[in-house]
C-alpha atoms as a PDB file:
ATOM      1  CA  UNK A   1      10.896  -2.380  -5.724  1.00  0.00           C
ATOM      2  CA  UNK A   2      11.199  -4.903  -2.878  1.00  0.00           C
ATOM      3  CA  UNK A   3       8.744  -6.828  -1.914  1.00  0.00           C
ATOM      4  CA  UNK A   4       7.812  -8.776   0.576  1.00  0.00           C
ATOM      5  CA  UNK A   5       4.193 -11.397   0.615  1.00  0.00           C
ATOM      6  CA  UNK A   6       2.695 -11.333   3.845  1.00  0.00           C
ATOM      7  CA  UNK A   7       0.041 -13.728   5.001  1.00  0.00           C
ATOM      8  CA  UNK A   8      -1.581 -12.122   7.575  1.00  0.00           C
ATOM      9  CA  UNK A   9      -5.642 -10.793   7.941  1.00  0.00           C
ATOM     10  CA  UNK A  10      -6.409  -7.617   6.913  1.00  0.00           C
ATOM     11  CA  UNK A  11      -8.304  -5.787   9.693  1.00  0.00           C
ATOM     12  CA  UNK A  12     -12.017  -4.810   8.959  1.00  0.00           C
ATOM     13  CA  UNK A  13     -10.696  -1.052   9.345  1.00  0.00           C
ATOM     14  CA  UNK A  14      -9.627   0.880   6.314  1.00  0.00           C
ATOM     15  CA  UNK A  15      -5.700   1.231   6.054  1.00  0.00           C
ATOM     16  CA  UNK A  16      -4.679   4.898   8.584  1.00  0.00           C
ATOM     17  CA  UNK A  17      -6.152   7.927   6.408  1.00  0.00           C
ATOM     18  CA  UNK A  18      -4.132  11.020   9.101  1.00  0.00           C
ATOM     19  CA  UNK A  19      -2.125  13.104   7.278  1.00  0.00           C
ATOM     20  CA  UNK A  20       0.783  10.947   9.083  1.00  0.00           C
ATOM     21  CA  UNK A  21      -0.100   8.135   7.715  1.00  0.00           C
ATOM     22  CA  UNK A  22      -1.976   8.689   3.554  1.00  0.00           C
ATOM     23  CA  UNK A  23      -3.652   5.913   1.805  1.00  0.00           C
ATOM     24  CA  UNK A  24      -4.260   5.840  -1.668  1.00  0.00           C
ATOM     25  CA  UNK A  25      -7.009   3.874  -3.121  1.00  0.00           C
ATOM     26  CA  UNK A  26      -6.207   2.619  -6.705  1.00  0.00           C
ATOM     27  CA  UNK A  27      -9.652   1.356  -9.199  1.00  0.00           C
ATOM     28  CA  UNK A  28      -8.662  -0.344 -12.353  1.00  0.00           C
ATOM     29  CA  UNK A  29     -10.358  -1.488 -15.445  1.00  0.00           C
ATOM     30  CA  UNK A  30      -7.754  -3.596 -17.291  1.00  0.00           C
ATOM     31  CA  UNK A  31      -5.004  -5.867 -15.879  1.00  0.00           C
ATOM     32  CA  UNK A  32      -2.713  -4.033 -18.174  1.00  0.00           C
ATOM     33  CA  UNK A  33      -2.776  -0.633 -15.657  1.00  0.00           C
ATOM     34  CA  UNK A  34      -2.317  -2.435 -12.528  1.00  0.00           C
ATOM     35  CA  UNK A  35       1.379  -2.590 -12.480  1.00  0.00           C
ATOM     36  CA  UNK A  36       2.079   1.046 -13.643  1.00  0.00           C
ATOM     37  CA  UNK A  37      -0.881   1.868 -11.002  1.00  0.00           C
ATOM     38  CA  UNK A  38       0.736   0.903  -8.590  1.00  0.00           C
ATOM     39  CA  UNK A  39       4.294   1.439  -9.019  1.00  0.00           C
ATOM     40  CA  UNK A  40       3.166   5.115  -9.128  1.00  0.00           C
ATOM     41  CA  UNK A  41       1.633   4.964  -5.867  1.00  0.00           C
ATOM     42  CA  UNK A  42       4.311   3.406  -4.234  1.00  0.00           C
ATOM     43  CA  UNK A  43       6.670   6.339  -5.545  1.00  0.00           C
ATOM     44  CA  UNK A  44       4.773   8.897  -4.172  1.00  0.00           C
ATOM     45  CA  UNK A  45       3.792   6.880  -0.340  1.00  0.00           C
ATOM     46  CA  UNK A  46       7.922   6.090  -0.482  1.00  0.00           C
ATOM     47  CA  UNK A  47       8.698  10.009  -0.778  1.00  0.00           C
ATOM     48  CA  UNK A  48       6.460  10.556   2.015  1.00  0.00           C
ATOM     49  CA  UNK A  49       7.894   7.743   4.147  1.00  0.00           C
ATOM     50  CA  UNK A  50      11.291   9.226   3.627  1.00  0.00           C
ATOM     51  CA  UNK A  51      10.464  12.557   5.700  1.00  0.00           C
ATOM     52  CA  UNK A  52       9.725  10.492   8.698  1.00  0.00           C
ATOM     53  CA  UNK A  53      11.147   7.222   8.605  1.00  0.00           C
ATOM     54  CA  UNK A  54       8.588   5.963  11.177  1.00  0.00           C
ATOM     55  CA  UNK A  55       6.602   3.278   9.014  1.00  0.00           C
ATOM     56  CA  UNK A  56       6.944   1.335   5.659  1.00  0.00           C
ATOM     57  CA  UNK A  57       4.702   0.886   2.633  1.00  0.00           C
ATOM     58  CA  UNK A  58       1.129  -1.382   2.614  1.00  0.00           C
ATOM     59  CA  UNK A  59      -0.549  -2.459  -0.474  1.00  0.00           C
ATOM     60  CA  UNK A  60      -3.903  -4.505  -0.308  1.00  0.00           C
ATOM     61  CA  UNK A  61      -5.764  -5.732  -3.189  1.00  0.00           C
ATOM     62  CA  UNK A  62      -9.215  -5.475  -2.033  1.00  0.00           C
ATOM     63  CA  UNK A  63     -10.821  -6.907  -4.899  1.00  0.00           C
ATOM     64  CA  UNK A  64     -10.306  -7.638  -8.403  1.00  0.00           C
ATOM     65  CA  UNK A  65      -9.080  -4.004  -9.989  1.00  0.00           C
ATOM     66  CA  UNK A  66      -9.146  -2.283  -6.454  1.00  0.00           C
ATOM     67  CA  UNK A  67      -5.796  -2.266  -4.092  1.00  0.00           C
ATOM     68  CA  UNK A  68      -5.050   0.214  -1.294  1.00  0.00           C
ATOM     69  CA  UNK A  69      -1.889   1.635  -0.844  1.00  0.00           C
ATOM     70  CA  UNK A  70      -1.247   3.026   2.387  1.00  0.00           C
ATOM     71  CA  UNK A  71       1.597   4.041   5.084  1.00  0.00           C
ATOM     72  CA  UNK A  72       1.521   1.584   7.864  1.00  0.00           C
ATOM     73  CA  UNK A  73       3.028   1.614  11.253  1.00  0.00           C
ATOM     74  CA  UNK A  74       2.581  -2.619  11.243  1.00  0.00           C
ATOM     75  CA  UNK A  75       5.809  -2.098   8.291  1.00  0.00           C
ATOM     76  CA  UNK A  76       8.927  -1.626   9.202  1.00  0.00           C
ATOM     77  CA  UNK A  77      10.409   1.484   7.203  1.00  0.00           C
ATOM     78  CA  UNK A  78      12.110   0.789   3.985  1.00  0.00           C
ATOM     79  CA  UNK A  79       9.426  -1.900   3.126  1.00  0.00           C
ATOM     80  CA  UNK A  80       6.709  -2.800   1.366  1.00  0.00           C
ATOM     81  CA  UNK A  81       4.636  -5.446   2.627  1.00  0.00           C
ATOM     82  CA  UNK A  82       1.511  -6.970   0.399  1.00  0.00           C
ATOM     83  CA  UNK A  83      -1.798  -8.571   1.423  1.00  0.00           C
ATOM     84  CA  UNK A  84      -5.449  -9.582   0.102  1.00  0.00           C
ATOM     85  CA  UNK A  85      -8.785  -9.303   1.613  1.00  0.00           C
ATOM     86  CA  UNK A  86      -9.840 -10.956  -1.619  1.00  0.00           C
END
């Protein structure tokens, strides 16, 4: 998986929830899940992204045990950007 940090804000908004653009909203109890978590939810989003090719991948940790993944026009396709509200 590539990855790229990026220090920017998060908006107050929630990530784009259209059926263009899914989010997936991850809740974990041990550290231990958060990788697997994720990498799963990246899978699926990239799948999606690949029909289109019109935005990359978005994953915000929120909190502690709570990240968003979400397809975001801000990304340029065949990315994945990461941020933190927390």
């Amino acid at each position: 998986m590539n990855t790229i940090t990026l220090d920017r804000p998060v908006a107050a908004t929630p990530a784009l929830k259209t059926p263009e653009f899914p989010a997936v909203d991850l809740h974990f109890s041990s550290v231990d899940e958060v990788h697997e978590g994720l990498d799963n939810a990246v899978a699926v989003l990239i799948e999606t992204a690949a029909k289109d090719a019109a935005c990359g991948i978005l994953v915000t940790r929120l909190h502690p045990g709570r990240y968003t993944v979400a397809l975001d026009e801000s990304v340029p396709f065949g990315e994945i950007y990461e941020s933190s509200a927390a």
